[in-house]
PDB file of N, CA and C in Angstrom:
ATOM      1  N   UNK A   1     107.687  -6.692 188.094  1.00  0.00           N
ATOM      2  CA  UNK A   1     106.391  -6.324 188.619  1.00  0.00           C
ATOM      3  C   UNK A   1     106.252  -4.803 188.570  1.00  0.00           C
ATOM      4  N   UNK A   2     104.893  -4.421 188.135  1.00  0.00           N
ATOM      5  CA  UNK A   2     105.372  -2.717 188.343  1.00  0.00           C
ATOM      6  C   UNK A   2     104.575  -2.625 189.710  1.00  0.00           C
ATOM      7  N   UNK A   3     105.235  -0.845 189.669  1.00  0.00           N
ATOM      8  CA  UNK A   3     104.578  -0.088 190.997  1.00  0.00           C
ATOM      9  C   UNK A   3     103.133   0.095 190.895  1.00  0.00           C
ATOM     10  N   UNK A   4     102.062   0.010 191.810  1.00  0.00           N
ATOM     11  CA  UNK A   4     101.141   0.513 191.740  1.00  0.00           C
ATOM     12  C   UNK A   4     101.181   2.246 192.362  1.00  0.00           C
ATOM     13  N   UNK A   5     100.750   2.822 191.413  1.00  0.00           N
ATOM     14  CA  UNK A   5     100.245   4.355 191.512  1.00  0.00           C
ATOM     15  C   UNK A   5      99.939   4.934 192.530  1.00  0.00           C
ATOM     16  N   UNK A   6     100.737   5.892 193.481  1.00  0.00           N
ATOM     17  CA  UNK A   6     100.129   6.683 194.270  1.00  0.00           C
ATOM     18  C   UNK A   6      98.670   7.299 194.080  1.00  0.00           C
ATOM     19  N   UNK A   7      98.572   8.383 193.686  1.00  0.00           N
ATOM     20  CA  UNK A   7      98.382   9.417 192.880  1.00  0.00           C
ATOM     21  C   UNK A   7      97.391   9.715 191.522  1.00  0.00           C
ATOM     22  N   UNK A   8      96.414   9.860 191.578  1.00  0.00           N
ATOM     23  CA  UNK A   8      95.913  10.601 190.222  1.00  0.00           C
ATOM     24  C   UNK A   8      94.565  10.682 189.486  1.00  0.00           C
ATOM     25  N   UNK A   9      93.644  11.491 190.804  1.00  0.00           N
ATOM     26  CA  UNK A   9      92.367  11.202 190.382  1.00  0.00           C
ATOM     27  C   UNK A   9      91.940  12.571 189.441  1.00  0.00           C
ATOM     28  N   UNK A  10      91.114  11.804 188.467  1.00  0.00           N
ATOM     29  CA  UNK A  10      90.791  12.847 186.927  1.00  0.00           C
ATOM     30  C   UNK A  10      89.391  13.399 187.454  1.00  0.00           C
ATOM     31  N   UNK A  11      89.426  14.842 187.443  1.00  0.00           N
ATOM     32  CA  UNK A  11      88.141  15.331 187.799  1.00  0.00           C
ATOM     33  C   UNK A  11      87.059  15.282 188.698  1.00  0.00           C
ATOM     34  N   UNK A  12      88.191  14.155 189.657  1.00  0.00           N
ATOM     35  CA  UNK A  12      87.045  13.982 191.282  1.00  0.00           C
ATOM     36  C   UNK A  12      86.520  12.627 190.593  1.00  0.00           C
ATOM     37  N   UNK A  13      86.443  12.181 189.562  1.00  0.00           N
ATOM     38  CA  UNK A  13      85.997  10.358 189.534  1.00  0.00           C
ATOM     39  C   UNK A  13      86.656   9.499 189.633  1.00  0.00           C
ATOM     40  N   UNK A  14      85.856   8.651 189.970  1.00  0.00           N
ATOM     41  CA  UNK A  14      86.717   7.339 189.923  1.00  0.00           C
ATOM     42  C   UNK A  14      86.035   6.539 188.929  1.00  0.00           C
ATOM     43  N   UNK A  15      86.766   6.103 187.972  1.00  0.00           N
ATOM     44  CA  UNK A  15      86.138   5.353 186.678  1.00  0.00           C
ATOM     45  C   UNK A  15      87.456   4.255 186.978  1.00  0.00           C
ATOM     46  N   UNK A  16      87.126   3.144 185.746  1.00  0.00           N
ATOM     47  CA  UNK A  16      88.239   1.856 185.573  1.00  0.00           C
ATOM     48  C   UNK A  16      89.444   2.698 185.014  1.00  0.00           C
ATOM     49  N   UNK A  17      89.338   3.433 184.331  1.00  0.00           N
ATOM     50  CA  UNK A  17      90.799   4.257 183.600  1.00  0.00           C
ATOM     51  C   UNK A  17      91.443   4.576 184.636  1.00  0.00           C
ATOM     52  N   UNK A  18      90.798   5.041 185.783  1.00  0.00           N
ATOM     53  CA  UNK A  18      91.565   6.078 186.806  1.00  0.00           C
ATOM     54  C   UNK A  18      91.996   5.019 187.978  1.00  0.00           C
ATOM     55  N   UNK A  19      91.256   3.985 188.379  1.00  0.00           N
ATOM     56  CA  UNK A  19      91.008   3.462 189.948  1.00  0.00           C
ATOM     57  C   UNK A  19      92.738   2.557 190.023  1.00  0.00           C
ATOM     58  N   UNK A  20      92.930   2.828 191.340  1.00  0.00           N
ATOM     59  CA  UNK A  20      94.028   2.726 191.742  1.00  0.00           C
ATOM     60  C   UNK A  20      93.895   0.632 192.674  1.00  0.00           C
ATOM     61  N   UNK A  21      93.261   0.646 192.517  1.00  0.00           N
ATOM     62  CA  UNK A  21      92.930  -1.092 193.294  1.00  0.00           C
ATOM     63  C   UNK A  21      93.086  -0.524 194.546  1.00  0.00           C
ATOM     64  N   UNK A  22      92.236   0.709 195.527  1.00  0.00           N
ATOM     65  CA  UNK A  22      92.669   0.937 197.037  1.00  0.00           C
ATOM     66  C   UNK A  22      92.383   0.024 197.544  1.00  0.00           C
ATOM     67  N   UNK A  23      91.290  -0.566 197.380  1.00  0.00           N
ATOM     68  CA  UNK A  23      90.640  -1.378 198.067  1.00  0.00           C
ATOM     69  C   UNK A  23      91.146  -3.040 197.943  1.00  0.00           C
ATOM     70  N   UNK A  24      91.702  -2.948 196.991  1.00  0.00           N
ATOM     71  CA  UNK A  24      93.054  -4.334 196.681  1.00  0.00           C
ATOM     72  C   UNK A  24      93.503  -4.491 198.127  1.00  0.00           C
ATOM     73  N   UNK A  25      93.790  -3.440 199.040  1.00  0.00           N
ATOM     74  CA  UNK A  25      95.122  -3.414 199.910  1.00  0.00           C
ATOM     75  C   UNK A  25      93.654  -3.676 201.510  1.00  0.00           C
ATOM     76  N   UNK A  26      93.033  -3.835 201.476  1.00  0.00           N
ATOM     77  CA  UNK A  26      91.909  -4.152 202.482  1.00  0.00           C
ATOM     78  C   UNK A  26      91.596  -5.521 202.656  1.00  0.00           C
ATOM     79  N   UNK A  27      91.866  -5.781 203.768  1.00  0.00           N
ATOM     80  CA  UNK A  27      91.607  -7.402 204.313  1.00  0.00           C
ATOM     81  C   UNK A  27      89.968  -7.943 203.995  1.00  0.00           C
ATOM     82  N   UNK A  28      89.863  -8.734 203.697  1.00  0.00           N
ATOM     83  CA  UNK A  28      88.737  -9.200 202.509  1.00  0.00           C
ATOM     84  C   UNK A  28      88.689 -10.377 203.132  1.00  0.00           C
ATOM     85  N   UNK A  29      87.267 -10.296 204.310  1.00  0.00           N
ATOM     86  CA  UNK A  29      86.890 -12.457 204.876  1.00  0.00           C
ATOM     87  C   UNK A  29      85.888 -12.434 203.972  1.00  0.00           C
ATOM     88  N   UNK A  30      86.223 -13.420 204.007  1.00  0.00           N
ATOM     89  CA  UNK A  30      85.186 -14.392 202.977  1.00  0.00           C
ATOM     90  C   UNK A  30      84.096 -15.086 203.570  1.00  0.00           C
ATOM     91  N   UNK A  31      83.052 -14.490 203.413  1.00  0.00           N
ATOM     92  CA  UNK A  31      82.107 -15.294 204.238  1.00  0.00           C
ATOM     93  C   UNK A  31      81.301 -16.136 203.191  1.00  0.00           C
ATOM     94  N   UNK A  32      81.053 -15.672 202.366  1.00  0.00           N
ATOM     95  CA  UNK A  32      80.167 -16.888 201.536  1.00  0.00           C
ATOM     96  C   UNK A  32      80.988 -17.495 200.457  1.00  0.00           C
ATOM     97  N   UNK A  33      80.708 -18.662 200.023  1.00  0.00           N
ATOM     98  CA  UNK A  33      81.011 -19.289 198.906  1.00  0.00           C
ATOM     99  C   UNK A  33      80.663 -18.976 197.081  1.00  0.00           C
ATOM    100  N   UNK A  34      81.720 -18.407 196.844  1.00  0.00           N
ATOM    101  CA  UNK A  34      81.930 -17.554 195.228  1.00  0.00           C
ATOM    102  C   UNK A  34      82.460 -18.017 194.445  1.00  0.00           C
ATOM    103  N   UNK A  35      83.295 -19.243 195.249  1.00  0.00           N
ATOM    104  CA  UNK A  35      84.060 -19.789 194.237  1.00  0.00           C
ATOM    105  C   UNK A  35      85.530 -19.372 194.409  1.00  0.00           C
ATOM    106  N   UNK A  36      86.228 -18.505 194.967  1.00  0.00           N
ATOM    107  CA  UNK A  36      87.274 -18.081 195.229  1.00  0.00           C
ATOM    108  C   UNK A  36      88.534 -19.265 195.378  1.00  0.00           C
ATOM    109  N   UNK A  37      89.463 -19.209 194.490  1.00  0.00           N
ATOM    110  CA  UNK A  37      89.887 -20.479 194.180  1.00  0.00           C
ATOM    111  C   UNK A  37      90.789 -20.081 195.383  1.00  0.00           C
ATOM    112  N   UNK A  38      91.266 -21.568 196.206  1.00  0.00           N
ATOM    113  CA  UNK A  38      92.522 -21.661 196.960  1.00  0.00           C
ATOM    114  C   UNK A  38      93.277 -21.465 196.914  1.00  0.00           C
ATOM    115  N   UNK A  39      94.400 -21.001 196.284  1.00  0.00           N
ATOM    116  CA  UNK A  39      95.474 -20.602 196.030  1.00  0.00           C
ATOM    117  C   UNK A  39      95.532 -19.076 196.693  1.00  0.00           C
ATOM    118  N   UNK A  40      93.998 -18.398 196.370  1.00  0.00           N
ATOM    119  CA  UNK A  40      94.071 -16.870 196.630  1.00  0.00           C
ATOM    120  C   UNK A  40      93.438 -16.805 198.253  1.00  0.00           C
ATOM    121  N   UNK A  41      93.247 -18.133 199.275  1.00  0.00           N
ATOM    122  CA  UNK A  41      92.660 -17.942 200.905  1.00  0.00           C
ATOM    123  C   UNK A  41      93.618 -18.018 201.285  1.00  0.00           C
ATOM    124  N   UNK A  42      93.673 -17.459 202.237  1.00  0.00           N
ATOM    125  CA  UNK A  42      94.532 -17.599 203.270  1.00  0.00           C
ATOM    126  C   UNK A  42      93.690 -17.649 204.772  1.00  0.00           C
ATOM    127  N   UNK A  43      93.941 -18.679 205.563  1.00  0.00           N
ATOM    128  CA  UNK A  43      93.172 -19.198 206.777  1.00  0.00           C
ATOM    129  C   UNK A  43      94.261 -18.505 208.319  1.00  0.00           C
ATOM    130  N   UNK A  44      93.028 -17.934 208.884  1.00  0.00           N
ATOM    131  CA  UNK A  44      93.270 -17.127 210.694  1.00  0.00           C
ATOM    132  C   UNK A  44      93.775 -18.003 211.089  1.00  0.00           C
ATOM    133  N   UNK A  45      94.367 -18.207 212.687  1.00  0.00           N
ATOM    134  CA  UNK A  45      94.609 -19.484 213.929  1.00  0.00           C
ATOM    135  C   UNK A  45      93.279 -19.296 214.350  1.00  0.00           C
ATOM    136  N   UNK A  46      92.630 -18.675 214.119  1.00  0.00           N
ATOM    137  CA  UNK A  46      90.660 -19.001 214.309  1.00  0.00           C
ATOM    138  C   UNK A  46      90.184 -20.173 213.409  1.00  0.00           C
ATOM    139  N   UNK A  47      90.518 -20.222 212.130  1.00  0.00           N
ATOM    140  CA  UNK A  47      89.818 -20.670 211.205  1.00  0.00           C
ATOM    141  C   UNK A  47      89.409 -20.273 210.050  1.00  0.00           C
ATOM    142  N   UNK A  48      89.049 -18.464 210.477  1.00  0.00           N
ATOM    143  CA  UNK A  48      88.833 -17.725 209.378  1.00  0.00           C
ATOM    144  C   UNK A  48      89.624 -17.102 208.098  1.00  0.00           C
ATOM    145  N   UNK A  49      88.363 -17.459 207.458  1.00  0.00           N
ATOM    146  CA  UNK A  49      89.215 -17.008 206.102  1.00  0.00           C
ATOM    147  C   UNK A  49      89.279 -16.031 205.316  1.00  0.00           C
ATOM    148  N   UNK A  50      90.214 -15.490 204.567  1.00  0.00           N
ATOM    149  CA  UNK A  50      90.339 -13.703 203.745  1.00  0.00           C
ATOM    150  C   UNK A  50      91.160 -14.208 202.766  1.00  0.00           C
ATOM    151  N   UNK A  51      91.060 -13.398 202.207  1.00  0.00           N
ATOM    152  CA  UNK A  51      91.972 -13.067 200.381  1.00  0.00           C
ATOM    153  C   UNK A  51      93.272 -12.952 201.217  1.00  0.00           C
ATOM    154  N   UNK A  52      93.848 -13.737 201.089  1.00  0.00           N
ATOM    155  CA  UNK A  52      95.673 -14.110 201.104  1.00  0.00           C
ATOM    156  C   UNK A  52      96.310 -12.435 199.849  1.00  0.00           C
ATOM    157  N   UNK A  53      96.797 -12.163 201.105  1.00  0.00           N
ATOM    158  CA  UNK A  53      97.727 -10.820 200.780  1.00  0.00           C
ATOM    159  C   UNK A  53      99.342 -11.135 200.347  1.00  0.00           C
ATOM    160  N   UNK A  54      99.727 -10.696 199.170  1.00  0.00           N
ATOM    161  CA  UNK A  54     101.054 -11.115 198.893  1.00  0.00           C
ATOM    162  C   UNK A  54     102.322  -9.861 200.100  1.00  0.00           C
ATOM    163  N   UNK A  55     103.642 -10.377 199.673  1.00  0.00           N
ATOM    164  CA  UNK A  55     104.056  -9.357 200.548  1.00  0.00           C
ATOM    165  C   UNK A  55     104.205  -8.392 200.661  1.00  0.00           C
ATOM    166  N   UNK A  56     103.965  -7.583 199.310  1.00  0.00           N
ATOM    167  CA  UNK A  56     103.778  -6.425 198.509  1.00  0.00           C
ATOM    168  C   UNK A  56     102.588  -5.631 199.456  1.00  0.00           C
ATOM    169  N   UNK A  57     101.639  -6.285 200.423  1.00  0.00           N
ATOM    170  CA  UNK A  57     100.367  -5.975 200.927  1.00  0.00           C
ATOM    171  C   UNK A  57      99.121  -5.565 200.176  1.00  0.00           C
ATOM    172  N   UNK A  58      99.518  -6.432 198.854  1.00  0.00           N
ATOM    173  CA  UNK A  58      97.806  -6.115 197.866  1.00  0.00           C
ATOM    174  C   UNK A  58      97.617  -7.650 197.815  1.00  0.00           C
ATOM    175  N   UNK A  59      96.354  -7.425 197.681  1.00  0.00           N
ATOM    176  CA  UNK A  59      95.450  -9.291 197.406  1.00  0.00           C
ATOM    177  C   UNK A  59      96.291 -10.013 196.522  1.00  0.00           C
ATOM    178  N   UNK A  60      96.439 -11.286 196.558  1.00  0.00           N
ATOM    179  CA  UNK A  60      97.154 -12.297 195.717  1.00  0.00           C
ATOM    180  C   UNK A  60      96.112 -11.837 194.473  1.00  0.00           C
ATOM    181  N   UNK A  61      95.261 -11.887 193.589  1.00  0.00           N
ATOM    182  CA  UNK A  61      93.910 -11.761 193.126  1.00  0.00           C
ATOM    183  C   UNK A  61      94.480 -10.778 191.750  1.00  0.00           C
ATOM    184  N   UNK A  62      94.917  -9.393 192.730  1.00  0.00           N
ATOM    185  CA  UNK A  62      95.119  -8.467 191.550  1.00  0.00           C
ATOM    186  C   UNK A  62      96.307  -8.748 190.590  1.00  0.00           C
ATOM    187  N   UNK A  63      95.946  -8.338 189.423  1.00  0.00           N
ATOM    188  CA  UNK A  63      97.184  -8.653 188.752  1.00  0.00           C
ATOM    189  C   UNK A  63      97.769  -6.917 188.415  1.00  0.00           C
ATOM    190  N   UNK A  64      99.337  -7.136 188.787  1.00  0.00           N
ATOM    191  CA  UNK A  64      99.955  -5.750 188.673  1.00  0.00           C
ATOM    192  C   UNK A  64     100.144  -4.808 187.949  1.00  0.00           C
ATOM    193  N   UNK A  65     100.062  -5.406 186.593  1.00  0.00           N
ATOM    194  CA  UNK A  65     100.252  -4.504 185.637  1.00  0.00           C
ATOM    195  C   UNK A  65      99.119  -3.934 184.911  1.00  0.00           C
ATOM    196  N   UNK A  66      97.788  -4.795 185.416  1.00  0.00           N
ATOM    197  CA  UNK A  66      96.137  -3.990 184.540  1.00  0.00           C
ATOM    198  C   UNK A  66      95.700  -3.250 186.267  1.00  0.00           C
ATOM    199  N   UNK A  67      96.101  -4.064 187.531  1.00  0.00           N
ATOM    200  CA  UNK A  67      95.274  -3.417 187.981  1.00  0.00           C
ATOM    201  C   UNK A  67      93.667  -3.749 187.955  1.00  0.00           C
ATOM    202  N   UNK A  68      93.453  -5.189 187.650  1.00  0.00           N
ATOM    203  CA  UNK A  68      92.436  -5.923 187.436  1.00  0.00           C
ATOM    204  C   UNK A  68      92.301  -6.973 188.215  1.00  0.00           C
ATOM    205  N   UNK A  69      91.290  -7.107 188.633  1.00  0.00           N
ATOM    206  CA  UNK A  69      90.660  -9.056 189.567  1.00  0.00           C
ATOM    207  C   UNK A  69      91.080 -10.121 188.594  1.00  0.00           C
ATOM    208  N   UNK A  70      91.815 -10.803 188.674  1.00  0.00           N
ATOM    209  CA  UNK A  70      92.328 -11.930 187.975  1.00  0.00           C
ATOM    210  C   UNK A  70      90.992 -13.248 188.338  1.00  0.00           C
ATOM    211  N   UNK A  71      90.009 -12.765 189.312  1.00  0.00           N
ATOM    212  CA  UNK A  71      89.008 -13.883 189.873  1.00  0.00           C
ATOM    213  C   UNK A  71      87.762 -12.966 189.937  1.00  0.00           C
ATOM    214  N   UNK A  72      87.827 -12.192 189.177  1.00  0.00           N
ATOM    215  CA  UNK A  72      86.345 -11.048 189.062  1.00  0.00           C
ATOM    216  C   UNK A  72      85.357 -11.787 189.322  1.00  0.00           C
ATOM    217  N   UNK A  73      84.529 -13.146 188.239  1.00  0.00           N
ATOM    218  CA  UNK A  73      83.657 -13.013 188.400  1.00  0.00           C
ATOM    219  C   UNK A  73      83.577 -14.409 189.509  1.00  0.00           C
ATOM    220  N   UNK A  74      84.852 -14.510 190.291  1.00  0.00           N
ATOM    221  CA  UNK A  74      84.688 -15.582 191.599  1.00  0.00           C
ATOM    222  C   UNK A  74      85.390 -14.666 192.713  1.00  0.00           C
ATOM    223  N   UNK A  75      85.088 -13.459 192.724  1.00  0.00           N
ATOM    224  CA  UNK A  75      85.537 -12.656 193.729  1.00  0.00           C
ATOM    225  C   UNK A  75      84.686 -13.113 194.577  1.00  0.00           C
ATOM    226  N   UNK A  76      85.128 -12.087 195.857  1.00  0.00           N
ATOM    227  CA  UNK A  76      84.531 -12.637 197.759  1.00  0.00           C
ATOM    228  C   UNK A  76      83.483 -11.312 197.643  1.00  0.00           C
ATOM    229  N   UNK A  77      82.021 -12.106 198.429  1.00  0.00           N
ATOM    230  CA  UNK A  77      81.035 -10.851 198.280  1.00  0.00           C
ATOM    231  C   UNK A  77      81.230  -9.412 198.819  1.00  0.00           C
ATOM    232  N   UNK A  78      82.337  -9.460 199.650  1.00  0.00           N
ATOM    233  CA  UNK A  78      83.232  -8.358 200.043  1.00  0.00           C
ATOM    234  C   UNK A  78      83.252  -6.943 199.003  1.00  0.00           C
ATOM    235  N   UNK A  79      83.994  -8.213 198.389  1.00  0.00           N
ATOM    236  CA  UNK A  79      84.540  -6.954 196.848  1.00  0.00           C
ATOM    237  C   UNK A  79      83.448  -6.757 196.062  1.00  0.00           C
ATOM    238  N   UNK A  80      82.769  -7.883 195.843  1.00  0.00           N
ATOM    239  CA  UNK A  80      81.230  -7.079 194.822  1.00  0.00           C
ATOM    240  C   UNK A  80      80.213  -6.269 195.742  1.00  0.00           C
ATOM    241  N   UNK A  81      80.355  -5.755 196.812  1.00  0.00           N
ATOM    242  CA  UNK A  81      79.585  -5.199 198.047  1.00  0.00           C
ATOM    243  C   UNK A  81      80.384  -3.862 197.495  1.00  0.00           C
ATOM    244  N   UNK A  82      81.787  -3.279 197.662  1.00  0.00           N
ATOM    245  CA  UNK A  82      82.599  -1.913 197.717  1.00  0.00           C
ATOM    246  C   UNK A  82      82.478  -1.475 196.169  1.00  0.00           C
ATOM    247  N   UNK A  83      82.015  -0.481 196.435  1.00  0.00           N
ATOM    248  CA  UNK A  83      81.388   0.389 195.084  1.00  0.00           C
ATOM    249  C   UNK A  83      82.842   1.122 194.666  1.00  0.00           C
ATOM    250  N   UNK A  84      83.005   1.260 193.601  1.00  0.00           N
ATOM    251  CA  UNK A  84      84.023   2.197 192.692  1.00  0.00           C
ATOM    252  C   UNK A  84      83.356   3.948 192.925  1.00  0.00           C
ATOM    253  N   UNK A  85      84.094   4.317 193.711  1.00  0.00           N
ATOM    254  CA  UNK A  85      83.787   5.794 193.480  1.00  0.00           C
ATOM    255  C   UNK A  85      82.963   6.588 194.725  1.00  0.00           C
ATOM    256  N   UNK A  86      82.196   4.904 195.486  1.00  0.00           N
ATOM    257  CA  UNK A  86      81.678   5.815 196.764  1.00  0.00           C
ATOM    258  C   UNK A  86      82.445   6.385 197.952  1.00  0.00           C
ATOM    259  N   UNK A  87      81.830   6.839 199.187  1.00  0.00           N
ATOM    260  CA  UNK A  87      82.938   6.967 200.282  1.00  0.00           C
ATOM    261  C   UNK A  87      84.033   6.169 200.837  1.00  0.00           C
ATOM    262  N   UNK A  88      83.518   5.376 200.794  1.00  0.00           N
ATOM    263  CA  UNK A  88      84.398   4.529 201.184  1.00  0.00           C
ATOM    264  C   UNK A  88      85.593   3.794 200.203  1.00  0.00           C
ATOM    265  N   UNK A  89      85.203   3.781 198.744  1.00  0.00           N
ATOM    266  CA  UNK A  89      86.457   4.154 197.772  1.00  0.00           C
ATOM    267  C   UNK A  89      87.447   5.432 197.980  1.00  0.00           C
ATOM    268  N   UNK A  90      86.818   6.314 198.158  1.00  0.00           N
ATOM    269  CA  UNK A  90      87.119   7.643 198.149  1.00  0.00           C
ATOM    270  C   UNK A  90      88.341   8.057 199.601  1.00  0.00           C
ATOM    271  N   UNK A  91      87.368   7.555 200.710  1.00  0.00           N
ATOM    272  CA  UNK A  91      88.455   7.159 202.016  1.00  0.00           C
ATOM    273  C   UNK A  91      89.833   6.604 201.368  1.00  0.00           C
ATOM    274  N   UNK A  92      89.532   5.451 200.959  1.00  0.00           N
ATOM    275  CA  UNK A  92      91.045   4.905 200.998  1.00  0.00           C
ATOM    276  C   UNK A  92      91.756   5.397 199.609  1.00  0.00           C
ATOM    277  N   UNK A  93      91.399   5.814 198.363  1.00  0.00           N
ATOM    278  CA  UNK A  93      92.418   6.634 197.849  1.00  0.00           C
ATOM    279  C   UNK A  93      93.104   7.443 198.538  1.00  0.00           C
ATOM    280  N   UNK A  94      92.052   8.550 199.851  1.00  0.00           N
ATOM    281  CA  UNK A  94      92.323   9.429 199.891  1.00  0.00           C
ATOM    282  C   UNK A  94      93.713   8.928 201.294  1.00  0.00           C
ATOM    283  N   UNK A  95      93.677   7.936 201.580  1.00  0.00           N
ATOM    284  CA  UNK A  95      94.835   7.285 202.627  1.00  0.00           C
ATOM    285  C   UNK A  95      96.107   7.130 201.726  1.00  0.00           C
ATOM    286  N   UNK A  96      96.097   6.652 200.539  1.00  0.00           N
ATOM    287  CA  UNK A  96      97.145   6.264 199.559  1.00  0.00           C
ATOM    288  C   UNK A  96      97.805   7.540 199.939  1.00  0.00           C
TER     289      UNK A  96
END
């Protein structure tokens, strides 16, 4: 498995070349239905449900070596809601 990347934003952007999956490592409920296959939920002692985190603490979802949604276009409206590059991208690089 490789490491995911501390480190290494090009010119203050965040593009797909550069992005580090910060937001991979953010607890993700699932509130609507996307399609998000089972394997990748993981269910609260509430009931509720989020993107099942491996032990590594990134989403089951990403795959390690692109650094890509393995369930892009059945991601949780979560993740198609968090913009590449806004503040709140920017926050959690800047936590890495």
């Amino acid at each position: 498995m490789t490491t995911i990347p501390a480190k290494n934003l090009v010119d203050g952007e965040v593009s797909c070349s550069n992005c580090r999956a910060c937001c991979c490592r953010l607890e993700v409920m699932i509130i609507s239905d996307t399609g998000v296959p089972e394997r990748h939920i993981a269910v609260d002692k509430w009931g509720g449900e989020t993107m099942l985190r491996l032990d590594d603490g990134w989403c089951s979802a990403l795959d390690r070596d692109t650094f890509m949604c393995t369930i892009y276009e059945n991601r949780p409206w979560i993740c198609r809601e968090f913009e590449m590059g806004s503040y709140e991208c920017l926050e959690e690089r800047a936590r890495d």
